[in-house]
Protein backbone atom coordinates (compact mmCIF):
# COMPACT_ATOMS: atom_id res chain seq x y z
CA UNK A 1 7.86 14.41 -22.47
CA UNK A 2 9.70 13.30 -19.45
CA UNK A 3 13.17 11.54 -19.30
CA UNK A 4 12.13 8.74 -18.56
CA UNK A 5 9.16 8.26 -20.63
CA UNK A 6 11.50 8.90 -23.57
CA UNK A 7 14.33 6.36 -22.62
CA UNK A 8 11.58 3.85 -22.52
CA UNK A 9 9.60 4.62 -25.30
CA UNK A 10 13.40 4.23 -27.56
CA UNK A 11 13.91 1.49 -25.46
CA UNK A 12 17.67 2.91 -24.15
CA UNK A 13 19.41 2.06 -21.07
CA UNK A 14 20.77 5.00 -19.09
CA UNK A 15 24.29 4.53 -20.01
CA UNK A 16 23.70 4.28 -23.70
CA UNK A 17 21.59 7.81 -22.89
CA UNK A 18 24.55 8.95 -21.30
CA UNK A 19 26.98 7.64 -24.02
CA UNK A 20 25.14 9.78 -26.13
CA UNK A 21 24.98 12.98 -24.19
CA UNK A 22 28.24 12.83 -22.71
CA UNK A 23 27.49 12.00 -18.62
CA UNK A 24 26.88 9.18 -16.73
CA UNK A 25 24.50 6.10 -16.84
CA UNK A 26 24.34 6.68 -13.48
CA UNK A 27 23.29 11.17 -13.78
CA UNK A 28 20.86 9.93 -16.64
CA UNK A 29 19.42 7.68 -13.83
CA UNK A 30 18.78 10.48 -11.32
CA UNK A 31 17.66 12.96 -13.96
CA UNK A 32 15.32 10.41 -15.30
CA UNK A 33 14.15 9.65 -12.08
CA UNK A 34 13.38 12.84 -10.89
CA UNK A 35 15.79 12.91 -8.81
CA UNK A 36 18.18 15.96 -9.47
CA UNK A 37 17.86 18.56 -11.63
CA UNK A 38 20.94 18.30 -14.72
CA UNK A 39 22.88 21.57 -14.77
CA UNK A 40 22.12 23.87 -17.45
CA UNK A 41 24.69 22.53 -19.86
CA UNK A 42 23.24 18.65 -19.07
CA UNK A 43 19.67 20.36 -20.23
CA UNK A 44 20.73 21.88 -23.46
CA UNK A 45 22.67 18.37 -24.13
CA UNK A 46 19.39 16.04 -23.50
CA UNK A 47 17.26 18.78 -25.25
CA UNK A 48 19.56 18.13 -28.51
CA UNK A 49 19.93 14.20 -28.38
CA UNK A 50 16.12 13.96 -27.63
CA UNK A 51 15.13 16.32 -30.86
CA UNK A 52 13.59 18.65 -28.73
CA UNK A 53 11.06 16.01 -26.70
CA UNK A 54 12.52 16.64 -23.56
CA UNK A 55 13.18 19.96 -21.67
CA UNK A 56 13.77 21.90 -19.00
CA UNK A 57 10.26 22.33 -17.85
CA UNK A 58 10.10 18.30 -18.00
CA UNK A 59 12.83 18.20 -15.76
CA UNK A 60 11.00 19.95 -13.25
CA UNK A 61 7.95 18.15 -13.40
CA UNK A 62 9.81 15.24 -13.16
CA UNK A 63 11.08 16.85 -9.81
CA UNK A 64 8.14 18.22 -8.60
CA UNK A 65 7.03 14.57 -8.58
CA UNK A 66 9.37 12.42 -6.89
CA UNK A 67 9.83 15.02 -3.84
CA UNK A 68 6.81 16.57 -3.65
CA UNK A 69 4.73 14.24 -4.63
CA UNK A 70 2.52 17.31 -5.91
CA UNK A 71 0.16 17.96 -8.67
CA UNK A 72 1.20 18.70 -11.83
CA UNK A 73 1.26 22.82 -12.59
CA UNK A 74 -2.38 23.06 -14.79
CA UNK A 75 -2.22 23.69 -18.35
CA UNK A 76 -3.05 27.27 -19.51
């Protein structure tokens, strides 16, 4: 599950995401937005307060989307 998709399906803001994982309002923003990677520490942080819904590979995607504007990678 992306970021985003998450903060609005739990209906949180960025800063109470952030409040939670220990950054920003505004880094949860970008993340969620797709538009920086979080550093590996950020990752393990938002993989813990989301239960597991949201990782690494969704960060990516997330990513891949806003500056590529590409495809998502298929499912195997």
């Amino acid at each position: 599950m992306l970021l985003r998709d998450y903060l609005r399906l739990n209906e949180l803001t960025y800063e109470c995401f952030g409040s939670r994982t220990g950054f920003s309002g505004r880094s949860v923003e970008k993340w969620a937005r797709g538009e920086r990677y979080p550093t590996f520490g950020a990752t393990q942080s938002i993989r813990l307060a989301t239960d597991h819904q949201v990782t690494s590979e969704d960060h990516y995607i997330a990513v891949l989307k806003y500056h590529y504007n590409r495809p998502l990678p298929a499912e195997c």
